[in-house]
C-alpha atoms as a PDB file:
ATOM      1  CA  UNK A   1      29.056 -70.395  54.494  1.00  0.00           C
ATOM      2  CA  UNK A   2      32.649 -71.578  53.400  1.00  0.00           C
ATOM      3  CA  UNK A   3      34.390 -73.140  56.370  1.00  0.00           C
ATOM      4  CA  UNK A   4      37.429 -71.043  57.171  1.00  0.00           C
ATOM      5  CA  UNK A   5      40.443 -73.766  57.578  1.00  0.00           C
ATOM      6  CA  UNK A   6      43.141 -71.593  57.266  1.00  0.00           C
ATOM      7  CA  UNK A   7      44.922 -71.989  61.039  1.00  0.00           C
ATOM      8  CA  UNK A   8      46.470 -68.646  62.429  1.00  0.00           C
ATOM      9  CA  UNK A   9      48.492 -68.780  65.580  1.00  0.00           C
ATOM     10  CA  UNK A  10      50.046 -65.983  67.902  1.00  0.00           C
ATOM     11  CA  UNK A  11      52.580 -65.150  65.496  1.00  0.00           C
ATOM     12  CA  UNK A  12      49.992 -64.277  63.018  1.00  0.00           C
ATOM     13  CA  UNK A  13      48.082 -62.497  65.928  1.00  0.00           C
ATOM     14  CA  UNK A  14      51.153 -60.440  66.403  1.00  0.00           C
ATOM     15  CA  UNK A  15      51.676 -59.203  62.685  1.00  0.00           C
ATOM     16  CA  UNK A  16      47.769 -58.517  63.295  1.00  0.00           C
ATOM     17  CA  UNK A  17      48.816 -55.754  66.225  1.00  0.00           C
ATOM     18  CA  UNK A  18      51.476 -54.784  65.387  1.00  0.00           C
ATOM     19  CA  UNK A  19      49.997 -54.177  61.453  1.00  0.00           C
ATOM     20  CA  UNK A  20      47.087 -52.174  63.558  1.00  0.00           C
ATOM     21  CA  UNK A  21      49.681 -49.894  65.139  1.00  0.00           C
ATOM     22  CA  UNK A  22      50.903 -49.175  61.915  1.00  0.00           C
ATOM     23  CA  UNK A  23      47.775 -48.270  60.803  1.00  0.00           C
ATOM     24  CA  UNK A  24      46.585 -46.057  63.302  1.00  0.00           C
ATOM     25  CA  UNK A  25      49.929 -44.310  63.661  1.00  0.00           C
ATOM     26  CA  UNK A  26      49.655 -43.306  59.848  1.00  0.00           C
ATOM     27  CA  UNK A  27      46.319 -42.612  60.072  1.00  0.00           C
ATOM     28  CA  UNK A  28      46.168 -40.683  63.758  1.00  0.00           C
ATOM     29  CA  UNK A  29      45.628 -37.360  62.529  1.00  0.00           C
ATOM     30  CA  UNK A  30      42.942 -38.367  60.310  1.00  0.00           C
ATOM     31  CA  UNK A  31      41.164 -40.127  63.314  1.00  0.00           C
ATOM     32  CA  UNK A  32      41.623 -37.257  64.853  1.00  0.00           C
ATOM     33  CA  UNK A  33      40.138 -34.336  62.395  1.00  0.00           C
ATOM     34  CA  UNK A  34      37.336 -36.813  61.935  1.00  0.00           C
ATOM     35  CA  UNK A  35      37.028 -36.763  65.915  1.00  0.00           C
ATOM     36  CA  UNK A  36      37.043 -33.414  65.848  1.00  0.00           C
ATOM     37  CA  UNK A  37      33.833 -32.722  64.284  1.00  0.00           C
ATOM     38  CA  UNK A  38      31.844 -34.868  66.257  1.00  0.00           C
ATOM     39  CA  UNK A  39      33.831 -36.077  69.155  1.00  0.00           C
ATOM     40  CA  UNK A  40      36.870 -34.632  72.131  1.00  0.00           C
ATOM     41  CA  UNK A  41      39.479 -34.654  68.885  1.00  0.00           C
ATOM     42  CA  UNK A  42      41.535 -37.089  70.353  1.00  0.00           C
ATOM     43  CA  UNK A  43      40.258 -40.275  69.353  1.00  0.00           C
ATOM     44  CA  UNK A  44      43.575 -40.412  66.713  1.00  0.00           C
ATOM     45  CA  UNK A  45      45.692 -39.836  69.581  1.00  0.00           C
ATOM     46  CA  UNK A  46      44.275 -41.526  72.139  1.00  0.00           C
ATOM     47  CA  UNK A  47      44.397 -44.975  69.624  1.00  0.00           C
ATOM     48  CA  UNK A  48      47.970 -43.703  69.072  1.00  0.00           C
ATOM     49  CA  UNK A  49      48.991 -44.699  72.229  1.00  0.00           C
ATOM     50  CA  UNK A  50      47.343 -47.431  73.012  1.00  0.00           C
ATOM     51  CA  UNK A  51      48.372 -49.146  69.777  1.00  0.00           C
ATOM     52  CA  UNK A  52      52.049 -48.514  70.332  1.00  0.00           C
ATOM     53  CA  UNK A  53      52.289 -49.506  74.580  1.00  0.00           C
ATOM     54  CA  UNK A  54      50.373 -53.002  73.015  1.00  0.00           C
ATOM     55  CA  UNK A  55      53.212 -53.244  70.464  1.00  0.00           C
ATOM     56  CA  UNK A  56      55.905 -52.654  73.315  1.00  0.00           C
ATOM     57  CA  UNK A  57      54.404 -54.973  75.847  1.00  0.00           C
ATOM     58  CA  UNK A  58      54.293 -57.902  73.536  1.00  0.00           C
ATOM     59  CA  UNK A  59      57.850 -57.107  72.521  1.00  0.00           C
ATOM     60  CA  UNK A  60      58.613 -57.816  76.051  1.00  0.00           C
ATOM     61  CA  UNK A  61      56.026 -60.847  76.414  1.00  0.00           C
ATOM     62  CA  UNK A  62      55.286 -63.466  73.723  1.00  0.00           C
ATOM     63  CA  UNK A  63      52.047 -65.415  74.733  1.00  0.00           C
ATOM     64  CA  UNK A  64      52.140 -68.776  73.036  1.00  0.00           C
ATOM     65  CA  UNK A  65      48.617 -68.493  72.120  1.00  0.00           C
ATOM     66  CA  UNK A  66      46.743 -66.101  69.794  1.00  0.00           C
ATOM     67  CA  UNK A  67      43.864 -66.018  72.055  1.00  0.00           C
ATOM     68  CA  UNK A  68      46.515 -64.709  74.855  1.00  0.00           C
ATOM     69  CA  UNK A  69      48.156 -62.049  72.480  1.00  0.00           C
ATOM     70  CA  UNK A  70      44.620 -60.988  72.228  1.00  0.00           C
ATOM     71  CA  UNK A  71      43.800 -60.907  75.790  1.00  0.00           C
ATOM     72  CA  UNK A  72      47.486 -59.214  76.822  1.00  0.00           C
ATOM     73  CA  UNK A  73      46.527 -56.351  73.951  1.00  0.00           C
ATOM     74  CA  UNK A  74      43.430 -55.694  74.983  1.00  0.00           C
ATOM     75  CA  UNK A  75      44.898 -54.830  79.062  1.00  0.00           C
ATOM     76  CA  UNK A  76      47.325 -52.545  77.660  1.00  0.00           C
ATOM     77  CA  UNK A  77      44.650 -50.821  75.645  1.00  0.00           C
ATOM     78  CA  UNK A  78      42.484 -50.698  78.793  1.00  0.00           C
ATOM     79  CA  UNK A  79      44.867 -49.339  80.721  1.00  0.00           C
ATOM     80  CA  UNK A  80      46.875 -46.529  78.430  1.00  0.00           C
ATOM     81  CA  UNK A  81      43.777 -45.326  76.217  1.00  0.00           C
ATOM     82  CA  UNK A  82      41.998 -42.486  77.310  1.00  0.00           C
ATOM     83  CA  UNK A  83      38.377 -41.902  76.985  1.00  0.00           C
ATOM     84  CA  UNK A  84      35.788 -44.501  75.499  1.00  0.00           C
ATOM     85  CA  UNK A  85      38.456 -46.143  73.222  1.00  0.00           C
ATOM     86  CA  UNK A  86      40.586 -47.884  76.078  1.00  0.00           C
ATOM     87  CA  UNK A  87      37.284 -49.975  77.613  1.00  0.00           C
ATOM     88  CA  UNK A  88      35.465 -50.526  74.042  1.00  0.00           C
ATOM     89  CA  UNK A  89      39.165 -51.760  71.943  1.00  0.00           C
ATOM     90  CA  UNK A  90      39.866 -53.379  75.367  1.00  0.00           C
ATOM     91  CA  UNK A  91      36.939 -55.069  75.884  1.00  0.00           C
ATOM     92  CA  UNK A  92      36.852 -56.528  72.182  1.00  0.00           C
ATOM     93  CA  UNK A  93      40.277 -57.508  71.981  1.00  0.00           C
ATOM     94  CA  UNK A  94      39.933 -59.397  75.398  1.00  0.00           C
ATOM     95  CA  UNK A  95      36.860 -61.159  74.994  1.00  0.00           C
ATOM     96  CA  UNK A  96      37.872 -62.277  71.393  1.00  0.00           C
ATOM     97  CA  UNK A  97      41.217 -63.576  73.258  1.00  0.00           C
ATOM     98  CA  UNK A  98      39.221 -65.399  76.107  1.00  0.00           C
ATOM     99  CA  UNK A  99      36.840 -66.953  73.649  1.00  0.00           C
ATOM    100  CA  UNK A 100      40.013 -68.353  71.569  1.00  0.00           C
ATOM    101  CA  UNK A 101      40.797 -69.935  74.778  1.00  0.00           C
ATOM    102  CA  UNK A 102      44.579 -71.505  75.168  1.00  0.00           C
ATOM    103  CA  UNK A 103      44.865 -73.125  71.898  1.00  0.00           C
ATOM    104  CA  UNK A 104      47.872 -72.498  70.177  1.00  0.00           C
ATOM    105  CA  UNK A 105      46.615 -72.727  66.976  1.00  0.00           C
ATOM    106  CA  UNK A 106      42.546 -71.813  65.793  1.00  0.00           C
ATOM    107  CA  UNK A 107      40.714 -71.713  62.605  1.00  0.00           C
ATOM    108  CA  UNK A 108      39.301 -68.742  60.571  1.00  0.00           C
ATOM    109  CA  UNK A 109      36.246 -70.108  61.942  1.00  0.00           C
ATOM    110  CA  UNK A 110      36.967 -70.051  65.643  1.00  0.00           C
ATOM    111  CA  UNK A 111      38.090 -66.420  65.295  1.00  0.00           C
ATOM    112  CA  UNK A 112      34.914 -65.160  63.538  1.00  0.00           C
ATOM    113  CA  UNK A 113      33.377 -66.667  66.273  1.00  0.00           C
ATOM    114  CA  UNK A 114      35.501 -65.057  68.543  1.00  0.00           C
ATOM    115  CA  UNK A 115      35.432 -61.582  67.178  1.00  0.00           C
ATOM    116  CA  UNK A 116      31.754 -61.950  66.896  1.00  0.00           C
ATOM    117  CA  UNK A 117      31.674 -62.421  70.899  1.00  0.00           C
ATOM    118  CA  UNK A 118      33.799 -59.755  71.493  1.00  0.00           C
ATOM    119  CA  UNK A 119      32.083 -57.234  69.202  1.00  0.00           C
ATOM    120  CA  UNK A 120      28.920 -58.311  71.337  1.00  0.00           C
ATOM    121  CA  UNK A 121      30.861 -57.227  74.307  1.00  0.00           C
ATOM    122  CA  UNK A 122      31.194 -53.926  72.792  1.00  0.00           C
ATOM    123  CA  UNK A 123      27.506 -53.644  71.988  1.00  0.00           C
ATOM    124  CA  UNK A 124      26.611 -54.268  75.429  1.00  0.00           C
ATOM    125  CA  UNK A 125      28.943 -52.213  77.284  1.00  0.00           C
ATOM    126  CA  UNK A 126      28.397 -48.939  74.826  1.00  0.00           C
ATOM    127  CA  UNK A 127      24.787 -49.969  75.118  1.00  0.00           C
ATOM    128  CA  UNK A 128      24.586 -49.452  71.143  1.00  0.00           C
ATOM    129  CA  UNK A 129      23.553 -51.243  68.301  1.00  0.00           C
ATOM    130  CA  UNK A 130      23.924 -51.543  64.254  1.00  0.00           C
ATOM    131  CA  UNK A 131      23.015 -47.881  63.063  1.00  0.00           C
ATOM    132  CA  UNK A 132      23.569 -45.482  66.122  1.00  0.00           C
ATOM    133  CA  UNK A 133      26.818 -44.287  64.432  1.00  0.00           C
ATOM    134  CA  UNK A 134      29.911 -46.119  66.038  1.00  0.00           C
ATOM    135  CA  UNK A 135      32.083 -48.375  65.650  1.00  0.00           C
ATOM    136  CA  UNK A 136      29.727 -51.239  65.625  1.00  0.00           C
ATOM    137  CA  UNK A 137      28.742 -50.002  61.880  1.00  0.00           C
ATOM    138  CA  UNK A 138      31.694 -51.301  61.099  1.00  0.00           C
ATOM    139  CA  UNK A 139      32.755 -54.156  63.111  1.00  0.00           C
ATOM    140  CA  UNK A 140      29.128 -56.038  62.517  1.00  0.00           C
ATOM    141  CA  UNK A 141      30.062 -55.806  58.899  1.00  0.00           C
ATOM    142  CA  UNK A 142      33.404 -57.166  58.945  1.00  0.00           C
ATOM    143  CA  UNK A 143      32.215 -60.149  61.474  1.00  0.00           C
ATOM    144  CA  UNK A 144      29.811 -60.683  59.100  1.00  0.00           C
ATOM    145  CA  UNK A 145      31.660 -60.766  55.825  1.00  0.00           C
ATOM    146  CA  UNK A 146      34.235 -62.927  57.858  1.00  0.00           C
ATOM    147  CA  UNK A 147      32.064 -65.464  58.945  1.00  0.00           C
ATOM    148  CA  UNK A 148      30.389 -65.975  55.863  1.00  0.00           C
ATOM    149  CA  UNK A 149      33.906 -66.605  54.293  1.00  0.00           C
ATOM    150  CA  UNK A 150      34.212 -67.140  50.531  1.00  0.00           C
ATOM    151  CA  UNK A 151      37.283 -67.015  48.505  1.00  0.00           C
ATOM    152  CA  UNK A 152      39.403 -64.127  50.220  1.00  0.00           C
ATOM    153  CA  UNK A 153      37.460 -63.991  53.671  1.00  0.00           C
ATOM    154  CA  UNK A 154      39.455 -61.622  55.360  1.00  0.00           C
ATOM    155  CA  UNK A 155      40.024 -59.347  52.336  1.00  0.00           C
ATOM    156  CA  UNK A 156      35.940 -59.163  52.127  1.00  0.00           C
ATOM    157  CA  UNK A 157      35.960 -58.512  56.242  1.00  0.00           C
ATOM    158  CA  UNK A 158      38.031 -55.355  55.070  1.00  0.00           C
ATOM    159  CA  UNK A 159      35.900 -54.303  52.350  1.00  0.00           C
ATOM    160  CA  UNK A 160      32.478 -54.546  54.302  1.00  0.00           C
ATOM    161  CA  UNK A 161      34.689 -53.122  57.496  1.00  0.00           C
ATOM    162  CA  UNK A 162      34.969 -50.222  55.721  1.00  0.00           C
ATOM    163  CA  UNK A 163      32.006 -49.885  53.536  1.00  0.00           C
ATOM    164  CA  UNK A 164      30.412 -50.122  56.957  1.00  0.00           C
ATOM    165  CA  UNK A 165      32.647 -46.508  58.149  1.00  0.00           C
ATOM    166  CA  UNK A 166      31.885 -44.983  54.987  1.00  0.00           C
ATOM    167  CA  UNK A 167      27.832 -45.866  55.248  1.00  0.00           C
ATOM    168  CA  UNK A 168      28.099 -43.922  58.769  1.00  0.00           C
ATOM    169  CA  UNK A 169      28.517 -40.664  57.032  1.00  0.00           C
ATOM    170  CA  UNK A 170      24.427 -40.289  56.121  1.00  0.00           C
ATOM    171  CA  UNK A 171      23.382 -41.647  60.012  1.00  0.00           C
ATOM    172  CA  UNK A 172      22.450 -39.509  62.964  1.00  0.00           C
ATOM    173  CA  UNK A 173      24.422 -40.460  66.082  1.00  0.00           C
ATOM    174  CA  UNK A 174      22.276 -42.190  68.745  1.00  0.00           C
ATOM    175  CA  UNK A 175      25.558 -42.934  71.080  1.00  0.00           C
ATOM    176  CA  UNK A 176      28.178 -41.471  72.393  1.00  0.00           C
ATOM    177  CA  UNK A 177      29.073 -37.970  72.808  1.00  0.00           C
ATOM    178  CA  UNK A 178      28.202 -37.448  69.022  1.00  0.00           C
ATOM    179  CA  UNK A 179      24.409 -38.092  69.961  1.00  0.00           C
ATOM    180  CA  UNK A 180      24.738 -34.804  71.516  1.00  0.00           C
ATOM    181  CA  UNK A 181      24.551 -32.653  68.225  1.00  0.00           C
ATOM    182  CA  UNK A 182      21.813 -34.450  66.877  1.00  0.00           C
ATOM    183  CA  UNK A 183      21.264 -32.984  63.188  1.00  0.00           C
ATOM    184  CA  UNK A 184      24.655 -31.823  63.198  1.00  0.00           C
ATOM    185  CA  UNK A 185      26.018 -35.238  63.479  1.00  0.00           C
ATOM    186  CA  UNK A 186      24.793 -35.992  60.355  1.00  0.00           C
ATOM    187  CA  UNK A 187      27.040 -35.613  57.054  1.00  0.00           C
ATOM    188  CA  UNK A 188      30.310 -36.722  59.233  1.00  0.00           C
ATOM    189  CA  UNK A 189      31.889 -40.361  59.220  1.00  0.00           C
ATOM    190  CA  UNK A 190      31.991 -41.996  62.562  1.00  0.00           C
ATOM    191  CA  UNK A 191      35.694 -41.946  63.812  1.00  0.00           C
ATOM    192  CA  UNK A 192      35.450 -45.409  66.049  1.00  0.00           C
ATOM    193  CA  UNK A 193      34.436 -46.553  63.086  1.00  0.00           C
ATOM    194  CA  UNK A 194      36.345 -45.664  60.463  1.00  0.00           C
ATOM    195  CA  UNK A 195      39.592 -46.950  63.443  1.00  0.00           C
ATOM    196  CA  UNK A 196      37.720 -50.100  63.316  1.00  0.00           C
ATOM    197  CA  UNK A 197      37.721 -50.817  59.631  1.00  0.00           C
ATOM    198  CA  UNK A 198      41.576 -50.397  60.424  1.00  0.00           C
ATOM    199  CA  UNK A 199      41.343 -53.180  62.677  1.00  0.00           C
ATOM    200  CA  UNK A 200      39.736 -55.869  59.859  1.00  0.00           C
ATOM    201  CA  UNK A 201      42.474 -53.757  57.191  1.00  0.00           C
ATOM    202  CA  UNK A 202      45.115 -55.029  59.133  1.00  0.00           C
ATOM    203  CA  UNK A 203      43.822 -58.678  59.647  1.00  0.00           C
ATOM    204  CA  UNK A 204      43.765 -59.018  56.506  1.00  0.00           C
ATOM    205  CA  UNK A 205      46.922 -57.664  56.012  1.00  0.00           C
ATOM    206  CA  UNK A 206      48.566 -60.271  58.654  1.00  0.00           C
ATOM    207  CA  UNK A 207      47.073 -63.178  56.514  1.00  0.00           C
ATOM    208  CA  UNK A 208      48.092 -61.657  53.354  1.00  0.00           C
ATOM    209  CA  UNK A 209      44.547 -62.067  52.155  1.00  0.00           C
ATOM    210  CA  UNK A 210      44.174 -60.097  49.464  1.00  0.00           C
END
């Protein structure tokens, strides 16, 4: 493992967001076909408007910490998403943010460490793992790749982010309302997942680790 040194504070945190809203705005419809084969066909939306009240409440508050622009993006997800998305992208932005703590500024390090708590948190409260077809196959990935750092750590976190989406495509669902189909899950690429490859895109993006 290469230590991660590279310090990011809540600026950075914010081009992280607000790079994220970008993201999913260009890519809602997408999200949203891809939700539409195995999911309510919203999931584009849903992330839509989540992503853009988080980029208007920190434009009206500017935690000091990146931990607390995590924590602050992760209520307004909670409480303007819709469906599944709101308490899973809650629940991993805020845990992430309360395992930063108050410091001001962190290390790659502490924020794989971080993210790998809150992806943990997600785990638990979906009650899903590595393989059952959601966003996990790609956020596991992307922790991983992160934490094992390496010349251009966050540019690998996107790469194996979305290698991780794109490996969905083969698996059977085993949670979520895509479990229901069974069979007929298979052959279509997990939508959760292929929002949270967007997620690690846009990190990497707000480091300009290319």
């Amino acid at each position: 493992m290469t230590e991660l040194t590279d310090e990011l504070d809540a600026d950075i945190a914010f081009r992280w967001l607000t790079a994220a809203a970008a993201a999913v705005e260009r890519d809602a419809d997408m999200l949203t076909e891809l939700d539409s084969a195995i999911g309510d066909a919203d999931h584009g939306t849903n992330l839509q408007r989540g992503f853009a009240a988080v980029v208007t409440a920190l434009g009206k508050d500017s935690p000091s910490a990146p931990g607390a622009v995590l924590v602050l993006a992760g209520r307004q997800l909670v409480s303007s998403v819709g469906g599944a998305s709101g308490p899973l992208y809650g629940t991993l932005l805020r845990r992430t943010g309360k395992a930063l703590g108050d410091a001001e500024r962190v290390t790659g390090d502490q924020l794989a460490e971080a993210l790998r708590v809150g992806v943990d948190a997600v785990a638990q409260l979906g009650g899903a793992a590595l393989g059952d077809k959601t966003m996990l196959d790609a956020l596991y990935p992307g922790v991983e790749a992160l934490t094992a750092g390496g010349p251009h750590p966050y540019g690998a976190a996107r790469t194996a982010a979305g290698e991780g989406a794109l490996a969905t495509v083969p698996m059977r669902a085993r949670k979520g309302r895509a479990s229901y189909l069974g069979e007929r899950s298979v052959g279509h690429k997990d939508p959760g997942a292929t929002s949270s490859a967007l997620l690690f895109a846009a990190l990497a993006e707000a480091v300009a680790d290319e």
